[in-house]
PDB file of N, CA and C in Angstrom:
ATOM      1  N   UNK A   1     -19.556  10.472  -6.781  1.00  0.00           N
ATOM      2  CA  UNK A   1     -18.305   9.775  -7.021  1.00  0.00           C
ATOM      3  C   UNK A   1     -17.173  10.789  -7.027  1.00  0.00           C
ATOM      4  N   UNK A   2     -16.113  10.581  -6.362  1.00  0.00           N
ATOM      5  CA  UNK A   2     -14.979  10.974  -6.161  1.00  0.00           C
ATOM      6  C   UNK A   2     -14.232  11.436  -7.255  1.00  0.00           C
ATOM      7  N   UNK A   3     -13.688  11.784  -7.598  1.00  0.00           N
ATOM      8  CA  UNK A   3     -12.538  11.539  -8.821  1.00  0.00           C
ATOM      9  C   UNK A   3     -11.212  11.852  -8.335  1.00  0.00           C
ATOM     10  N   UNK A   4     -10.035  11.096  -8.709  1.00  0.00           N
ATOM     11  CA  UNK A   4      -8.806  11.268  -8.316  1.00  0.00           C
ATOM     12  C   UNK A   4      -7.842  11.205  -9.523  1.00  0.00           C
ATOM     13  N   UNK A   5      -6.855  11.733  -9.408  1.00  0.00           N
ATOM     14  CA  UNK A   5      -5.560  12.205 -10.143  1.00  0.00           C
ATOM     15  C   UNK A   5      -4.678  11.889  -9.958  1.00  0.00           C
ATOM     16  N   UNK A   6      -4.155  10.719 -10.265  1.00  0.00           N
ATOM     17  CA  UNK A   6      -3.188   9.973  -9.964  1.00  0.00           C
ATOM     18  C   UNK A   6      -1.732   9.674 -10.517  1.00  0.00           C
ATOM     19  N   UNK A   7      -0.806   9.945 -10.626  1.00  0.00           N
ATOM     20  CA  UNK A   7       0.492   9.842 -11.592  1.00  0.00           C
ATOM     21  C   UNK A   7       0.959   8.000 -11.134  1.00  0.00           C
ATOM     22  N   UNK A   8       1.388   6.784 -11.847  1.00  0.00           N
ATOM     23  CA  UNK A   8       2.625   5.745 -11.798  1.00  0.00           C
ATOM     24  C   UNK A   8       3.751   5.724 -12.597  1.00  0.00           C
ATOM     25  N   UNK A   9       4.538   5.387 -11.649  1.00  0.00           N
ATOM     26  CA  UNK A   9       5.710   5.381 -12.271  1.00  0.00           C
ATOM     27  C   UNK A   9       5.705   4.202 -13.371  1.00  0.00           C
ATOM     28  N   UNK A  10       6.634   3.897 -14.071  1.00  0.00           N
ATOM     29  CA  UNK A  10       6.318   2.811 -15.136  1.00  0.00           C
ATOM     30  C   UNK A  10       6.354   1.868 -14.694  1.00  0.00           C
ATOM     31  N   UNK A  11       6.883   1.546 -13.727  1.00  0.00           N
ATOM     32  CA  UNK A  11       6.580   0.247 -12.975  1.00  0.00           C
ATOM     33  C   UNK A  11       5.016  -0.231 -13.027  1.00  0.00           C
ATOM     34  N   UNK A  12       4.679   0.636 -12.093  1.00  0.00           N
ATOM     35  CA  UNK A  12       2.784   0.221 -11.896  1.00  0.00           C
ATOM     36  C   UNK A  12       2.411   0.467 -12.750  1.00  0.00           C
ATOM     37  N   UNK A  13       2.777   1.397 -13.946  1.00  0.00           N
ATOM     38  CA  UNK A  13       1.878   1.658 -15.299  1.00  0.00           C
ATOM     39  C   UNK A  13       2.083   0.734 -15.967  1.00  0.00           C
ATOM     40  N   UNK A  14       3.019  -0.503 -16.275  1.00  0.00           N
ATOM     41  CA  UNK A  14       3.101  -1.543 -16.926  1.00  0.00           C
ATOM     42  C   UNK A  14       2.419  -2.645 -16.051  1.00  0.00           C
ATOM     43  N   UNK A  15       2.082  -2.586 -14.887  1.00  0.00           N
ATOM     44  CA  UNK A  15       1.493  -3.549 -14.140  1.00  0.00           C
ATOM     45  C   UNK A  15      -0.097  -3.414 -14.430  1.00  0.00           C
ATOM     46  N   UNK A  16      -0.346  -2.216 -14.148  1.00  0.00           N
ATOM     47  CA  UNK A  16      -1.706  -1.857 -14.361  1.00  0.00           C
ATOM     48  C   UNK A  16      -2.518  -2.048 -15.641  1.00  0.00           C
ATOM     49  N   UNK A  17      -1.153  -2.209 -16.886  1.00  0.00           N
ATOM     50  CA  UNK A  17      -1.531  -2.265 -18.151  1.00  0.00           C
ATOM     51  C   UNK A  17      -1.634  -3.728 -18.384  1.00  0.00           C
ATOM     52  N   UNK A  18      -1.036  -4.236 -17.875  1.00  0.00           N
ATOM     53  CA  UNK A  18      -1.008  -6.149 -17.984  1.00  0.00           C
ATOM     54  C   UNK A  18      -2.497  -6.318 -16.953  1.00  0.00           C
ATOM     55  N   UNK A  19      -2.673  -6.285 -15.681  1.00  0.00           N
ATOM     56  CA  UNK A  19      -3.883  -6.434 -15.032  1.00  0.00           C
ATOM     57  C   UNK A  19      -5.141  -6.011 -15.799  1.00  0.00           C
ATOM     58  N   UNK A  20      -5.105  -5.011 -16.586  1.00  0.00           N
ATOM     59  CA  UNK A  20      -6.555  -4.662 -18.033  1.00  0.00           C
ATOM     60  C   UNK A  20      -6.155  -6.113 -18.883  1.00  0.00           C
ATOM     61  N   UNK A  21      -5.153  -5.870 -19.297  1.00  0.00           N
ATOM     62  CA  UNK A  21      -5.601  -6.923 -20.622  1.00  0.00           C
ATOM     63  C   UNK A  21      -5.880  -8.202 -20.540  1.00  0.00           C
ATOM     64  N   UNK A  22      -5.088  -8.706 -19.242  1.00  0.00           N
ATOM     65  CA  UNK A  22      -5.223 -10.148 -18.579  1.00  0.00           C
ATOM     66  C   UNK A  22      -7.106 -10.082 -18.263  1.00  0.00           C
ATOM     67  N   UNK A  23      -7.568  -9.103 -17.453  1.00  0.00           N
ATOM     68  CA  UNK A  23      -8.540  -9.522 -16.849  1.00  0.00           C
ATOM     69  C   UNK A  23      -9.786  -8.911 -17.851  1.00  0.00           C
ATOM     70  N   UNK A  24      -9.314  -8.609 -18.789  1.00  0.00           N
ATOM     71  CA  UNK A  24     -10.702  -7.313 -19.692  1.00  0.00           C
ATOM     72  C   UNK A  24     -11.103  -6.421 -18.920  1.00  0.00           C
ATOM     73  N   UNK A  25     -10.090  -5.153 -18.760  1.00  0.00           N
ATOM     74  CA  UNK A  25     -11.308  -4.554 -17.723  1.00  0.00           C
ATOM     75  C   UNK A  25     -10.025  -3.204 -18.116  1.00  0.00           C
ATOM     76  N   UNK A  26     -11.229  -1.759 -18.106  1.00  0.00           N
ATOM     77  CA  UNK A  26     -10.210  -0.745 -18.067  1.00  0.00           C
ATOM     78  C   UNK A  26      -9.876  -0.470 -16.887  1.00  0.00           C
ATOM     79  N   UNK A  27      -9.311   0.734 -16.994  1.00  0.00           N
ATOM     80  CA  UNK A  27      -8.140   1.420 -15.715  1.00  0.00           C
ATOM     81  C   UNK A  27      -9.493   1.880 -14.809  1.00  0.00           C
ATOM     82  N   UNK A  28     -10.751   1.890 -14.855  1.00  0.00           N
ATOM     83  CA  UNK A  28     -11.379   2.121 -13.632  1.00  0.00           C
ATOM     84  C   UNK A  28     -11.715   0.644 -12.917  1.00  0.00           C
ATOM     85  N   UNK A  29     -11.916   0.056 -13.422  1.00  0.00           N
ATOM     86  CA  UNK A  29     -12.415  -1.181 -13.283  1.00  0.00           C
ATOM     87  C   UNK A  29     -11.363  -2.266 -12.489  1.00  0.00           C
ATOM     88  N   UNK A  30     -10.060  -1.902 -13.523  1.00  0.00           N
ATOM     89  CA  UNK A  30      -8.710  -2.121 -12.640  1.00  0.00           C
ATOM     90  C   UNK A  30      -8.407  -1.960 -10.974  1.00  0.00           C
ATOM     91  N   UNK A  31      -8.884  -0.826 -11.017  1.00  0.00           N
ATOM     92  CA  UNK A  31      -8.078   0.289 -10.127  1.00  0.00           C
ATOM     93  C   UNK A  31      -9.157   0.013  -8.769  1.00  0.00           C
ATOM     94  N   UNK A  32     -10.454  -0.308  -9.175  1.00  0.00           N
ATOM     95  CA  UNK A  32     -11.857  -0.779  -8.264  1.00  0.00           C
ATOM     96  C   UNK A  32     -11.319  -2.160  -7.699  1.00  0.00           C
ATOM     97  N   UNK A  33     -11.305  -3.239  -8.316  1.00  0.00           N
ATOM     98  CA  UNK A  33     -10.749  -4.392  -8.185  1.00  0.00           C
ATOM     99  C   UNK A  33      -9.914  -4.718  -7.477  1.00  0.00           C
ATOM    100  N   UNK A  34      -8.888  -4.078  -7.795  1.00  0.00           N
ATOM    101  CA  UNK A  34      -7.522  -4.439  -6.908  1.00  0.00           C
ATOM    102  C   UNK A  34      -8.066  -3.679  -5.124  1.00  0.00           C
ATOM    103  N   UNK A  35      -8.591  -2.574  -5.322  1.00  0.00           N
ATOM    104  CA  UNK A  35      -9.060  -1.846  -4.273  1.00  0.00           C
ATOM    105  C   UNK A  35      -9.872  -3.152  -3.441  1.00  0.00           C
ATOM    106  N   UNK A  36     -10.619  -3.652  -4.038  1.00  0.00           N
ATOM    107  CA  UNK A  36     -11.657  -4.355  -3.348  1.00  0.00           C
ATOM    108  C   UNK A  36     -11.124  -5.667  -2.525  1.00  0.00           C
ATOM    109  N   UNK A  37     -10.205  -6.055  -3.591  1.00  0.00           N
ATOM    110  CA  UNK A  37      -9.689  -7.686  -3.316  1.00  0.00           C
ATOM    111  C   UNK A  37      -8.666  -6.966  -2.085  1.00  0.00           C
ATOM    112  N   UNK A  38      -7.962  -6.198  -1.926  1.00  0.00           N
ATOM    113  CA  UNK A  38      -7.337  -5.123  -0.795  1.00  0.00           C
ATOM    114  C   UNK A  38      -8.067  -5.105   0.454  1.00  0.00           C
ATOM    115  N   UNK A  39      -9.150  -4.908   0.453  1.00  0.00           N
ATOM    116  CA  UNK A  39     -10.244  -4.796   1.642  1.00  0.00           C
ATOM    117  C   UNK A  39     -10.698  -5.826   1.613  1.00  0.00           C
ATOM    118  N   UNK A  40     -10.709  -6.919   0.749  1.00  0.00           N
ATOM    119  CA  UNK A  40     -11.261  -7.893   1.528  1.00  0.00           C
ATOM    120  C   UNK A  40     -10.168  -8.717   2.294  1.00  0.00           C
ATOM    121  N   UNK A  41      -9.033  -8.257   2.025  1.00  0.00           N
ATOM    122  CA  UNK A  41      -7.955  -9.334   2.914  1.00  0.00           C
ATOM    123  C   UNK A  41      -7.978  -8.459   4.135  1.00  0.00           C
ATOM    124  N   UNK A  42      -8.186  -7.368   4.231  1.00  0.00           N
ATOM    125  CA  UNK A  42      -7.698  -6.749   5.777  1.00  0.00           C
ATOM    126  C   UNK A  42      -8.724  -7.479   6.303  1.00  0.00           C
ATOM    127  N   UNK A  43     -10.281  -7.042   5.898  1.00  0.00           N
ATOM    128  CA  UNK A  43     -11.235  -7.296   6.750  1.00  0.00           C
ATOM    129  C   UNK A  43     -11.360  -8.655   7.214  1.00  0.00           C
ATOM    130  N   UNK A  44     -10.660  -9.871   6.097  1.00  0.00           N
ATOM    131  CA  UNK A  44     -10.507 -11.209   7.032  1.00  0.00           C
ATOM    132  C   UNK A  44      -9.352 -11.377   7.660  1.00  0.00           C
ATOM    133  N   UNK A  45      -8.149 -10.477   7.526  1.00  0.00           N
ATOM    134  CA  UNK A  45      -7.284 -10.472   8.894  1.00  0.00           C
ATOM    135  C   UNK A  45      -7.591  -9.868   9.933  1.00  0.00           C
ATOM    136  N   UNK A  46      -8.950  -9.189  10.113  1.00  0.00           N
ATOM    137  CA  UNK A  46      -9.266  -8.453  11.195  1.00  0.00           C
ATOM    138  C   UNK A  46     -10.071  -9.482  11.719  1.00  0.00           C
ATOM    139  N   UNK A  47     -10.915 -10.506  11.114  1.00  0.00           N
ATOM    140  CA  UNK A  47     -11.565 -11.582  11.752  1.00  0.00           C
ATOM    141  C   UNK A  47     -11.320 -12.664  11.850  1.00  0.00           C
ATOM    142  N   UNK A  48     -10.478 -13.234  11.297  1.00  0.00           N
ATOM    143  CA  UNK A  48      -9.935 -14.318  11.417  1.00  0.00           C
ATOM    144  C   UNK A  48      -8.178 -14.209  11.645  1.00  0.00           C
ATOM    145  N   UNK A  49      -8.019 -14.941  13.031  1.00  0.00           N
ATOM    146  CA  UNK A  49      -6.061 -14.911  13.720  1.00  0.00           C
ATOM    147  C   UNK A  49      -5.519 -15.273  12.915  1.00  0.00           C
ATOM    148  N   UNK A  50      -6.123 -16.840  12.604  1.00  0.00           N
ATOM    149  CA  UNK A  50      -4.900 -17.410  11.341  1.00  0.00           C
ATOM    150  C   UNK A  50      -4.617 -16.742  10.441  1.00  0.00           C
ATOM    151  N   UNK A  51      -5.651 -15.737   9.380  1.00  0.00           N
ATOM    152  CA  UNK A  51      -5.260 -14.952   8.435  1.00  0.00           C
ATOM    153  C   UNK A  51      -4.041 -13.959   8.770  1.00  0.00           C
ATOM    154  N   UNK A  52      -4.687 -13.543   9.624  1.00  0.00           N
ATOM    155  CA  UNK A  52      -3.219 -12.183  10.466  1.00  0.00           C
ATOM    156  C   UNK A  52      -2.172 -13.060  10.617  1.00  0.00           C
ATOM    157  N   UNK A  53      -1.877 -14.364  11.599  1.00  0.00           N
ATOM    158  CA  UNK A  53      -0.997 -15.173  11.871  1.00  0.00           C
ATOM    159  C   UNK A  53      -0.195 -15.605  10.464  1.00  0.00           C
ATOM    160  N   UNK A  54      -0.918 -15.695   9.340  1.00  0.00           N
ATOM    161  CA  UNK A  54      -0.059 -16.252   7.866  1.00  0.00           C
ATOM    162  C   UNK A  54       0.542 -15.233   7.413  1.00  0.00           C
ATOM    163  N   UNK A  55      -0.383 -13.789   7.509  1.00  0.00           N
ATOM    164  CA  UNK A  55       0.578 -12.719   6.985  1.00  0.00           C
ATOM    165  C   UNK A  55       1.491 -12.178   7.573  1.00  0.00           C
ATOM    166  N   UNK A  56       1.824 -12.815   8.794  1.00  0.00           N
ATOM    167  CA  UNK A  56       2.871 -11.910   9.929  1.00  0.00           C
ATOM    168  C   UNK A  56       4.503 -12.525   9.183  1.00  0.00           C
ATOM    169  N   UNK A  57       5.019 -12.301  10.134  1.00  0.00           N
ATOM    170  CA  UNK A  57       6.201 -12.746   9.494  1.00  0.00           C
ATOM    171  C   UNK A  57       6.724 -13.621  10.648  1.00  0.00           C
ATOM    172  N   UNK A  58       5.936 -14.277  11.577  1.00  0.00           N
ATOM    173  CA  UNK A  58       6.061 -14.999  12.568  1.00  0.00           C
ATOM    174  C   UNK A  58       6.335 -16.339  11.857  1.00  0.00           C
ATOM    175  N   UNK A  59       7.725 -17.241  12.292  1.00  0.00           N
ATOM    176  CA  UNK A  59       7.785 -18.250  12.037  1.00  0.00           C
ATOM    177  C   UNK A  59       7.219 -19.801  12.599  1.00  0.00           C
ATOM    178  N   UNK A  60       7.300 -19.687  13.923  1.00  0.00           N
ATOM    179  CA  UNK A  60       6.733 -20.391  14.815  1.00  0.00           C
ATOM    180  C   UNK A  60       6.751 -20.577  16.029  1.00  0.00           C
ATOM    181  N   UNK A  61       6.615 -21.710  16.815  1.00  0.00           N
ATOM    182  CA  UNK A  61       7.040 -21.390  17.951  1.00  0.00           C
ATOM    183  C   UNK A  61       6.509 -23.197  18.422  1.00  0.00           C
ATOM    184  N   UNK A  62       7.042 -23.577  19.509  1.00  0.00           N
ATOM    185  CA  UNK A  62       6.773 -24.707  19.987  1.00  0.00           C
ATOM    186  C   UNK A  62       7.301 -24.607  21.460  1.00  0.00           C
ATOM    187  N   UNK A  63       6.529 -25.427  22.761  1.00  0.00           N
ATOM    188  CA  UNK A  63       6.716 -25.095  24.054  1.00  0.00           C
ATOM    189  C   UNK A  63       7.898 -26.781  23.896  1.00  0.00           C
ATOM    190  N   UNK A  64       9.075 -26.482  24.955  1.00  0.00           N
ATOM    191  CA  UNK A  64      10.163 -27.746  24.930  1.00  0.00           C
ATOM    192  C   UNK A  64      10.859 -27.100  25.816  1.00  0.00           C
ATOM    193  N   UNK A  65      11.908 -27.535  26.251  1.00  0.00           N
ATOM    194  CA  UNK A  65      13.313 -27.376  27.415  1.00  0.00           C
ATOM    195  C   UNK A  65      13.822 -26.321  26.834  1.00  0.00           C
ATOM    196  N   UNK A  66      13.939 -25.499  27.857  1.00  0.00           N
ATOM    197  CA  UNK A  66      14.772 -23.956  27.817  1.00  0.00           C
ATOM    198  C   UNK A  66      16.077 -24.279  27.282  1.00  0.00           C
ATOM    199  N   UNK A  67      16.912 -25.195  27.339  1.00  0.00           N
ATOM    200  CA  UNK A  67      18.055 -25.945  26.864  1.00  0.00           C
ATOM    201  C   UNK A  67      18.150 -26.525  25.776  1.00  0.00           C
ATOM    202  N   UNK A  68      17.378 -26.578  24.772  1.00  0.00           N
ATOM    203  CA  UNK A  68      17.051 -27.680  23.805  1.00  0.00           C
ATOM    204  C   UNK A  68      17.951 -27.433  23.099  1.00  0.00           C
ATOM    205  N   UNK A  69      18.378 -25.952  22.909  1.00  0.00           N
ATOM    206  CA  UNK A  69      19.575 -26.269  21.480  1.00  0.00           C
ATOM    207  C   UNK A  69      20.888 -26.414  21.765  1.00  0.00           C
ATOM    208  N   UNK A  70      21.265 -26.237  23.566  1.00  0.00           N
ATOM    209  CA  UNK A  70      22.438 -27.040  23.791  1.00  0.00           C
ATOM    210  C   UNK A  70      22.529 -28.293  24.145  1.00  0.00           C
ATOM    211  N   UNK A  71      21.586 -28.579  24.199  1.00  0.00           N
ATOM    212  CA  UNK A  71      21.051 -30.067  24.707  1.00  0.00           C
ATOM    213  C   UNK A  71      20.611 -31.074  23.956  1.00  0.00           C
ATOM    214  N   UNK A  72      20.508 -30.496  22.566  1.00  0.00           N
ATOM    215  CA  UNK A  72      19.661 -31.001  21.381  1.00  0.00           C
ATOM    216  C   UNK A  72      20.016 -32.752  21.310  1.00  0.00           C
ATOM    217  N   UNK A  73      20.752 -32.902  21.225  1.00  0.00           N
ATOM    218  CA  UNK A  73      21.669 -34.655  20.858  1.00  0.00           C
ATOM    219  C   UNK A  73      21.489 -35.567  22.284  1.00  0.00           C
ATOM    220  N   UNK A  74      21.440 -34.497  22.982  1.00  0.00           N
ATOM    221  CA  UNK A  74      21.114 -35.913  24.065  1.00  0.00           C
ATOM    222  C   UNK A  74      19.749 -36.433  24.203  1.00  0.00           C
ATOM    223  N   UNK A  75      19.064 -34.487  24.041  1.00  0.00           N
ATOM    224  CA  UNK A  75      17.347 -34.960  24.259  1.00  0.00           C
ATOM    225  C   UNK A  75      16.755 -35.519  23.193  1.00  0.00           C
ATOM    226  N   UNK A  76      17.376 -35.666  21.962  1.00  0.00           N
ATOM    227  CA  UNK A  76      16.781 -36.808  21.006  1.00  0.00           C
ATOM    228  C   UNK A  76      17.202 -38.112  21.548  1.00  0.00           C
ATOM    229  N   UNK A  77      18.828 -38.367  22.150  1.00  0.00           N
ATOM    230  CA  UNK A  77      18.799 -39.989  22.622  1.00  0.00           C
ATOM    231  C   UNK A  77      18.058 -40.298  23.695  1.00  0.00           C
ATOM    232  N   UNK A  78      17.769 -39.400  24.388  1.00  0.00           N
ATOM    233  CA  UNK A  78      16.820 -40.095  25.632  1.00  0.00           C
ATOM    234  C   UNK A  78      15.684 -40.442  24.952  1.00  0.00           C
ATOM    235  N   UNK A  79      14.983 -39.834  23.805  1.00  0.00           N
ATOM    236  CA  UNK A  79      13.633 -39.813  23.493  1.00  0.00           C
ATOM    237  C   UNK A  79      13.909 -40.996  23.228  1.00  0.00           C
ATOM    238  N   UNK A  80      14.641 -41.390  22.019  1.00  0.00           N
ATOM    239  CA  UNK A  80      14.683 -42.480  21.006  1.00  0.00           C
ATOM    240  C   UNK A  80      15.189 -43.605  22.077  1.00  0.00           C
ATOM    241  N   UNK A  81      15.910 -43.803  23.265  1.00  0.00           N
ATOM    242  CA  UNK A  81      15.946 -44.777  24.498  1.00  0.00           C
ATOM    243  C   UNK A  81      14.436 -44.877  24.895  1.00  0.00           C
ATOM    244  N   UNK A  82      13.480 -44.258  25.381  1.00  0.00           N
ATOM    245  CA  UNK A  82      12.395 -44.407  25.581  1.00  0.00           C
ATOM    246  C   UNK A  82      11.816 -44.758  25.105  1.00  0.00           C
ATOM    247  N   UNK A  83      11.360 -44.737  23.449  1.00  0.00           N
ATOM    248  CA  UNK A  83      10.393 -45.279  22.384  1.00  0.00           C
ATOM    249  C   UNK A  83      11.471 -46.548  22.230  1.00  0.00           C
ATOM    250  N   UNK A  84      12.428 -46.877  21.767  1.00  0.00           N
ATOM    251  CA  UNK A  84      12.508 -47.639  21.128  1.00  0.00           C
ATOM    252  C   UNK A  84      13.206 -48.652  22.314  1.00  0.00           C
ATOM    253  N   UNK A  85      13.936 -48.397  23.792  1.00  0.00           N
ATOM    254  CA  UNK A  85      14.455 -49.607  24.763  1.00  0.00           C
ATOM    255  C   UNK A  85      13.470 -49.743  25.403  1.00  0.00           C
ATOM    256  N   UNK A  86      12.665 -51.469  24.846  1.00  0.00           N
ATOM    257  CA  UNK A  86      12.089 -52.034  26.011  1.00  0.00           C
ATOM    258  C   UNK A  86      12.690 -53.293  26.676  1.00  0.00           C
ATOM    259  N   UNK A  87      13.408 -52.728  27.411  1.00  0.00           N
ATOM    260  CA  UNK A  87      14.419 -53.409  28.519  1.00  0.00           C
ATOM    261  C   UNK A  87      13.199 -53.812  29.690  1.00  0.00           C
TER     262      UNK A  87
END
């Protein structure tokens, strides 16, 4: 086993101190944990798209008329002429 030497600023040292008491567990046990639950999200964004796809910062995307957002008001009235005029 490794051993490491680590300094936090009080930020993470008050985080780290709430994550022990919340979960019962000392600062190795802590420090294992968070490590683990860490690797297990890469390794299911490495196998699964959607996981990668939720963590991206990609909003969306949909295929429609190269024109749609100057065009927006008409191509809803044609739609809504189509569904709803049965002439």
């Amino acid at each position: 086993m490794k051993n490491f030497d680590i300094q936090l600023d009080e930020e993470y040292a008050q985080k780290l101190a709430y994550i022990q008491q919340e979960a019962d567990q000392n600062t190795v046990e802590a420090i294992k944990s968070s490590i683990e639950l860490r690797y297990q999200q890469l390794q299911q964004q490495k196998t699964d798209p959607l996981a990668k796809l939720k963590q991206s910062k990609f909003i969306g995307c949909f295929k429609g008329e190269t024109d749609l957002a100057a065009n927006s008001e008409a191509i809803v009235r044609s739609l809504m002429q189509q569904k709803y005029d049965h002439r």
